[in-house]
C-alpha atoms as a PDB file:
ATOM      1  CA  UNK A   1     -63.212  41.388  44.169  1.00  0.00           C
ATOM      2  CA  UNK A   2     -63.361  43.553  46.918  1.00  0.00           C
ATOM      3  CA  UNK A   3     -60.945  45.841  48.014  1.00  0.00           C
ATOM      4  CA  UNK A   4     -59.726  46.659  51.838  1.00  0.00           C
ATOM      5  CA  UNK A   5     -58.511  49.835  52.637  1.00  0.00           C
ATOM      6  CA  UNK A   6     -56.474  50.163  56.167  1.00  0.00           C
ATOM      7  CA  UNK A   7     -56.208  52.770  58.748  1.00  0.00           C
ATOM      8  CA  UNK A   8     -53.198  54.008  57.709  1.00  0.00           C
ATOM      9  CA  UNK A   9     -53.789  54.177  53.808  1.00  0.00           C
ATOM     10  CA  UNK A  10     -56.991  55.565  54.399  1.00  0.00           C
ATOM     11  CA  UNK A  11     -55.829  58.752  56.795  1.00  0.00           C
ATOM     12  CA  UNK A  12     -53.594  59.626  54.330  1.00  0.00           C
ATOM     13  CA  UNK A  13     -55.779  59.002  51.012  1.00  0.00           C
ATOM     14  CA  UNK A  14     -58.075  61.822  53.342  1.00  0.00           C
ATOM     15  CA  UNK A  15     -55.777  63.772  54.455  1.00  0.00           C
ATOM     16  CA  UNK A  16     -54.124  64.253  50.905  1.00  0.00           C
ATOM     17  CA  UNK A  17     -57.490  64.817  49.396  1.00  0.00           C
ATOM     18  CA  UNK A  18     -58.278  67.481  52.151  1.00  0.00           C
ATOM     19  CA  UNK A  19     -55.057  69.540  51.984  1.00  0.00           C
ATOM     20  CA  UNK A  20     -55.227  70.218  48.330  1.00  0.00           C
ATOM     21  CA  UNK A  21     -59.026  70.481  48.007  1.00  0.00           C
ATOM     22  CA  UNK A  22     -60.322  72.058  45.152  1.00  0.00           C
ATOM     23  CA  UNK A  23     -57.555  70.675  42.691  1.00  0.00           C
ATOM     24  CA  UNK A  24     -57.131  66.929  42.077  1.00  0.00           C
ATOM     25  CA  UNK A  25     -54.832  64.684  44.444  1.00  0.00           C
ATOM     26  CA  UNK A  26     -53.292  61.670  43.279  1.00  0.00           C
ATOM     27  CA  UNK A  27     -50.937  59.038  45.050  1.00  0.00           C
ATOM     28  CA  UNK A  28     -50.484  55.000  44.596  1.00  0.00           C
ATOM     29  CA  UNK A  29     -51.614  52.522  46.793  1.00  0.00           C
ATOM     30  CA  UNK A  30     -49.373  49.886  48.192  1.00  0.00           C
ATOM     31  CA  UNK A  31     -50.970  46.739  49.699  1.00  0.00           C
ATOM     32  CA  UNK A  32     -50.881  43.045  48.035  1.00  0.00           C
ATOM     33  CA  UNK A  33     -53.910  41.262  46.644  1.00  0.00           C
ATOM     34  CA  UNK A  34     -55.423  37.823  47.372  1.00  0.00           C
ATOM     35  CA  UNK A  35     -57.749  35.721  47.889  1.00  0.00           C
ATOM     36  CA  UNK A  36     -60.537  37.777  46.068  1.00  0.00           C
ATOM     37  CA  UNK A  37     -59.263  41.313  48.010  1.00  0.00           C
ATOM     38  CA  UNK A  38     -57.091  43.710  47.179  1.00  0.00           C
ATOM     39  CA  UNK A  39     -55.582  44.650  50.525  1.00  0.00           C
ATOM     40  CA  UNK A  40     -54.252  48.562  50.952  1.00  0.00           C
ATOM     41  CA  UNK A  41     -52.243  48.877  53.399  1.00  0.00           C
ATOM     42  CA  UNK A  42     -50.344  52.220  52.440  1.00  0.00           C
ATOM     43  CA  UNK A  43     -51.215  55.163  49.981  1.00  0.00           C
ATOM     44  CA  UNK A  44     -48.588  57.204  49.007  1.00  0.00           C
ATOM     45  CA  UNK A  45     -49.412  60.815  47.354  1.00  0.00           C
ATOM     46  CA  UNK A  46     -47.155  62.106  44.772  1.00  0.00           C
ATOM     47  CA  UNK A  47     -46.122  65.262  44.700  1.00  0.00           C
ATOM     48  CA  UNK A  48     -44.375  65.433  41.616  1.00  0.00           C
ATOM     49  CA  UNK A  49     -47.429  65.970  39.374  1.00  0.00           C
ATOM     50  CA  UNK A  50     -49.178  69.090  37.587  1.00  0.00           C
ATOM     51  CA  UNK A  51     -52.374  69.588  39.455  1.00  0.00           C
ATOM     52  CA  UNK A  52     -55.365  70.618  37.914  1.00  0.00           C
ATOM     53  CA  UNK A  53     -59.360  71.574  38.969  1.00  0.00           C
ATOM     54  CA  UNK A  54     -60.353  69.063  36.914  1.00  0.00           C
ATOM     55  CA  UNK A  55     -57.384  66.405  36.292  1.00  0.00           C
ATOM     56  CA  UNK A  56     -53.705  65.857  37.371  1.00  0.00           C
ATOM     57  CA  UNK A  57     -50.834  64.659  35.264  1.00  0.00           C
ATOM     58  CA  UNK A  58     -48.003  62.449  36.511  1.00  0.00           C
ATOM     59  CA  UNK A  59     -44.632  62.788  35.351  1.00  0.00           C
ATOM     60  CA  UNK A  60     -44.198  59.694  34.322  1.00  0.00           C
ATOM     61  CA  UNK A  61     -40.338  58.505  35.051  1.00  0.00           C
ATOM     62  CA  UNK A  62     -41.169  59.950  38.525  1.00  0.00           C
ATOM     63  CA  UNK A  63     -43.647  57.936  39.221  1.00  0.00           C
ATOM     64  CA  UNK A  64     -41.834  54.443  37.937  1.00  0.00           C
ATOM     65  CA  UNK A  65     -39.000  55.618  40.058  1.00  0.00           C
ATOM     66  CA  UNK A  66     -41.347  56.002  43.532  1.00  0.00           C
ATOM     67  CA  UNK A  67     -43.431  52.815  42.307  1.00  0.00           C
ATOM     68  CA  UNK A  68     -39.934  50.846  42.303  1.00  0.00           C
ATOM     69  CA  UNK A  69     -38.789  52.699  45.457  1.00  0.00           C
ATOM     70  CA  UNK A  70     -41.539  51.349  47.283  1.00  0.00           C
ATOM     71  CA  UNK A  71     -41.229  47.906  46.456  1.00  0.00           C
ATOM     72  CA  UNK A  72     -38.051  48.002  47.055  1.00  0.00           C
ATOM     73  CA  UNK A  73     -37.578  49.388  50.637  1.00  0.00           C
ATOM     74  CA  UNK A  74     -40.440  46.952  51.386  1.00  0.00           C
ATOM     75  CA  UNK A  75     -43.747  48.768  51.716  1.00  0.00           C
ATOM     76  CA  UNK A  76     -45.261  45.875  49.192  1.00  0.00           C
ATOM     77  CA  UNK A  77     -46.448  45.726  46.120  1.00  0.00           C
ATOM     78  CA  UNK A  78     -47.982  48.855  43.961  1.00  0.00           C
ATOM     79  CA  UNK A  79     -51.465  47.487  43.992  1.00  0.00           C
ATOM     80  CA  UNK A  80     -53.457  50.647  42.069  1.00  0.00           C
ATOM     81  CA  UNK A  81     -53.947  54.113  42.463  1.00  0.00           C
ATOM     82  CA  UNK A  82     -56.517  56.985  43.855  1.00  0.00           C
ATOM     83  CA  UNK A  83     -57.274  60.270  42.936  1.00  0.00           C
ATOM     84  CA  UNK A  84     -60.082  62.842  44.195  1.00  0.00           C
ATOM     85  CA  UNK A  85     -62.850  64.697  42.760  1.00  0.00           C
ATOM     86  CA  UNK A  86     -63.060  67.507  44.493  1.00  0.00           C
ATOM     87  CA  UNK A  87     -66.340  70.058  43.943  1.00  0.00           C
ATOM     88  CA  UNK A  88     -66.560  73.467  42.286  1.00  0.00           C
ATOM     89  CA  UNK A  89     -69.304  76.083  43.928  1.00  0.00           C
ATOM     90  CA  UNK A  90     -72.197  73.926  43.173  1.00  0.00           C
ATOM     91  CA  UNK A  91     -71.044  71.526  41.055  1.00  0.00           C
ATOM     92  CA  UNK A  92     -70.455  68.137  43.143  1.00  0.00           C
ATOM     93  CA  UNK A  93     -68.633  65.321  41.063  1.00  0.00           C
ATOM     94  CA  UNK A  94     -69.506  62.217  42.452  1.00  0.00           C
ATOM     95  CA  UNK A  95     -66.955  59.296  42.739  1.00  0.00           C
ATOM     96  CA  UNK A  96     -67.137  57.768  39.324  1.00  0.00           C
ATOM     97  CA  UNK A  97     -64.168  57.813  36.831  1.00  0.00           C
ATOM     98  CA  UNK A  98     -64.874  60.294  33.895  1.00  0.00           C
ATOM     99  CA  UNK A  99     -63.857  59.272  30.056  1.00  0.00           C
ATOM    100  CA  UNK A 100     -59.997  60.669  31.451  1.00  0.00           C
ATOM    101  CA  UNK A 101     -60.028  58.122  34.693  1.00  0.00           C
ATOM    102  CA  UNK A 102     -61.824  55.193  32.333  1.00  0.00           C
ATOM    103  CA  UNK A 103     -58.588  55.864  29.660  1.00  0.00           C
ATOM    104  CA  UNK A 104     -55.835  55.987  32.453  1.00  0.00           C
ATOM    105  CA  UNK A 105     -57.233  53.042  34.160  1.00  0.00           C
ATOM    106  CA  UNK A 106     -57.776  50.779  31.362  1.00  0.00           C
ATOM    107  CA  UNK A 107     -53.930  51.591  30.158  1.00  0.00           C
ATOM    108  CA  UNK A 108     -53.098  50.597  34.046  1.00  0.00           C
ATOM    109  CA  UNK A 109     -52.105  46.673  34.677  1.00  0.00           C
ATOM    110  CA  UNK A 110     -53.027  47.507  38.488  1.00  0.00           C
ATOM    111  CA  UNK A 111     -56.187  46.027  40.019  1.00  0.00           C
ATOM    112  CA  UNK A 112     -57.250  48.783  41.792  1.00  0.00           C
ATOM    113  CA  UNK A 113     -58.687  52.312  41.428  1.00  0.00           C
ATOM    114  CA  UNK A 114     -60.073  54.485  44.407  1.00  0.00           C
ATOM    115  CA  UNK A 115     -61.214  57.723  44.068  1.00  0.00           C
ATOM    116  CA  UNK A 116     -62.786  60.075  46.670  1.00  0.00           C
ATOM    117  CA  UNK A 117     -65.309  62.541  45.753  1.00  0.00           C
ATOM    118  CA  UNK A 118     -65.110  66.072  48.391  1.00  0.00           C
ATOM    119  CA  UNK A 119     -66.933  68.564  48.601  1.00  0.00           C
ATOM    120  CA  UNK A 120     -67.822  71.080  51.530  1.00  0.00           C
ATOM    121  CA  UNK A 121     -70.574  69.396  54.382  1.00  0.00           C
ATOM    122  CA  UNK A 122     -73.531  70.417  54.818  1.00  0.00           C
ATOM    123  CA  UNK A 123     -74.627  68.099  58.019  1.00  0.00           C
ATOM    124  CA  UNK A 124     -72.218  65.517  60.159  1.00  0.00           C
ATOM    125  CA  UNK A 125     -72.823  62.194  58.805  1.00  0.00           C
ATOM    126  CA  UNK A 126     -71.054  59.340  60.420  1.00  0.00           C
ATOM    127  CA  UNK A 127     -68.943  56.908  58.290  1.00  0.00           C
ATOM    128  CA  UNK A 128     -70.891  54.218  56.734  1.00  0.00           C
ATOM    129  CA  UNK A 129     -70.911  51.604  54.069  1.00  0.00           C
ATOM    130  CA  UNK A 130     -73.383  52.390  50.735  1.00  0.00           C
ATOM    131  CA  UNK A 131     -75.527  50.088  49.610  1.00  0.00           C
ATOM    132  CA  UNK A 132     -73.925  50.262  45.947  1.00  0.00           C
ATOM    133  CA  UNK A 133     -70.092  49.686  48.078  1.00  0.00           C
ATOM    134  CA  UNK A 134     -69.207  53.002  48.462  1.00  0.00           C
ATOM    135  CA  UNK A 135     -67.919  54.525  51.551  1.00  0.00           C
ATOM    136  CA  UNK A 136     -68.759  57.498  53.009  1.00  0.00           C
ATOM    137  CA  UNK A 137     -68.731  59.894  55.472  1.00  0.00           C
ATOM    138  CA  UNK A 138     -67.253  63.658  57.154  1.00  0.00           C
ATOM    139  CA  UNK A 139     -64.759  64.263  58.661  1.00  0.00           C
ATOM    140  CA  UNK A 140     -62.885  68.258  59.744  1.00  0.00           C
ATOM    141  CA  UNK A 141     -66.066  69.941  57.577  1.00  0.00           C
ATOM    142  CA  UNK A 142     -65.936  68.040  54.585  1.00  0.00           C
ATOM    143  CA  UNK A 143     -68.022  65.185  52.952  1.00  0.00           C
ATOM    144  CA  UNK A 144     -66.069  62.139  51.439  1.00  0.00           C
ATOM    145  CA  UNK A 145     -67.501  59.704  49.527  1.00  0.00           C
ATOM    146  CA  UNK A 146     -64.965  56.953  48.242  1.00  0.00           C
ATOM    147  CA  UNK A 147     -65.736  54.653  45.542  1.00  0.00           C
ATOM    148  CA  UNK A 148     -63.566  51.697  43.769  1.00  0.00           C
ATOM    149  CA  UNK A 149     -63.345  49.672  41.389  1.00  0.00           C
ATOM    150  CA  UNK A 150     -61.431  46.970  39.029  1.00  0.00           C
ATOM    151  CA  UNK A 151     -61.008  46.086  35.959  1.00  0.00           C
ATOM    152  CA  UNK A 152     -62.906  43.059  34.740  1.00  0.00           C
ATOM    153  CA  UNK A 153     -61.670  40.187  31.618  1.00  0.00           C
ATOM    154  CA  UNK A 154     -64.106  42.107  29.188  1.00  0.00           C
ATOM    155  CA  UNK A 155     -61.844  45.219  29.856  1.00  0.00           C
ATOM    156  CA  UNK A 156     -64.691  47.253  31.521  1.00  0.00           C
ATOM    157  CA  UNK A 157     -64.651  48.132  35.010  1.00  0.00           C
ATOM    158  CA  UNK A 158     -66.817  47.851  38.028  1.00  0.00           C
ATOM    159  CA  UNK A 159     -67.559  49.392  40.903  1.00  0.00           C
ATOM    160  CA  UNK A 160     -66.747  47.270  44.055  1.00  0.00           C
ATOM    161  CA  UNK A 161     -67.415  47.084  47.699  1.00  0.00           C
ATOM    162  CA  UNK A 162     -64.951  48.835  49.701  1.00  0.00           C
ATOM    163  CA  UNK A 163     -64.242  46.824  53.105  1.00  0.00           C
ATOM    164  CA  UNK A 164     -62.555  49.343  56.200  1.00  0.00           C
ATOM    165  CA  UNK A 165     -63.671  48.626  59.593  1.00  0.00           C
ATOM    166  CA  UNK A 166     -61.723  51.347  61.060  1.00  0.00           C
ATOM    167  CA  UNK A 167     -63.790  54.250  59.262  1.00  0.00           C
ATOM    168  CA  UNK A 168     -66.747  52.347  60.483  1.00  0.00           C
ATOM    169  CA  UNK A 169     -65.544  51.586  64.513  1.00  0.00           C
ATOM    170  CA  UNK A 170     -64.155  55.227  64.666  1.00  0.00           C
ATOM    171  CA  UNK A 171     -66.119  58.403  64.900  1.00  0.00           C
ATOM    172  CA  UNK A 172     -64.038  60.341  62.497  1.00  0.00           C
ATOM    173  CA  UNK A 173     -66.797  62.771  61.947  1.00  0.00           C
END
């Protein structure tokens, strides 16, 4: 599986992840899946949750309510989730889920999970595709680096290539 992110879901999965940096930010992603992708075409950041440095908890009516909402009023299907991990003075946390993210996901029916690692740059680095599927790149004096992943039929997950040709067309840097 590999999952496509869109211009629009991923300016605002950055710009939520930038504008509370240095406390977690969390939102749902709205897309459809198919055909071996998982197609984002919206993220949508709550702001109905109790951020933390190191975690962020939903509340959890809210979030069936907005997850409904969205459906609803037509933005598509709730297709997963993101959330950053967003660095402490020298500690970087790189975009991998932690035993918390590995819990939450594997209690999630979505196929998807994003999450963006931030931390402060120290050098422009154009947006590019890792060879592991990670994207990555700066953008407004931060480094991103955005990793996802699904969950496979042995109830693990994986990491999987991330597919957005507008990070890579655009100089966002």
């Amino acid at each position: 599986m590999k999952v496509r992110i869109l211009r629009d879901a991923l300016a605002v999965m950055i710009a939520n992840t930038i504008e509370v940096y240095k406390r977690e930010s969390y939102g749902t992603l709205v897309g459809e899946k198919h055909n071996g992708f998982v197609s984002v075409r919206n993220a949508v950041p709550f702001q109905a949750v109790k951020q933390k440095f190191s975690g962020v908890e939903t509340i959890s009516d809210r979030a069936g309510r907005l997850e409904q909402a969205l459906e609803t009023i037509g933005l598509g299907r709730v297709v997963g989730d993101y959330h950053s991990h967003p660095s402490h003075g020298d500690n970087f946390y790189p975009p991998e889920p932690s035993n918390t993210d590995l819990e939450s996901m594997l209690a999630s029916d979505l196929p998807a999970h994003i999450i963006l690692s931030i931390h402060d740059k120290k050098r422009t680095m154009p947006w590019h595709y890792c060879t592991d599927g990670r994207l990555a790149g700066s953008v407004n004096g931060y480094w991103i680096d955005i990793a996802a992943y699904f969950k496979t039929n042995d109830e693990e997950f994986k990491r999987t290539r991330i597919v957005c040709p507008y990070a890579i067309r655009k100089k966002l840097t």
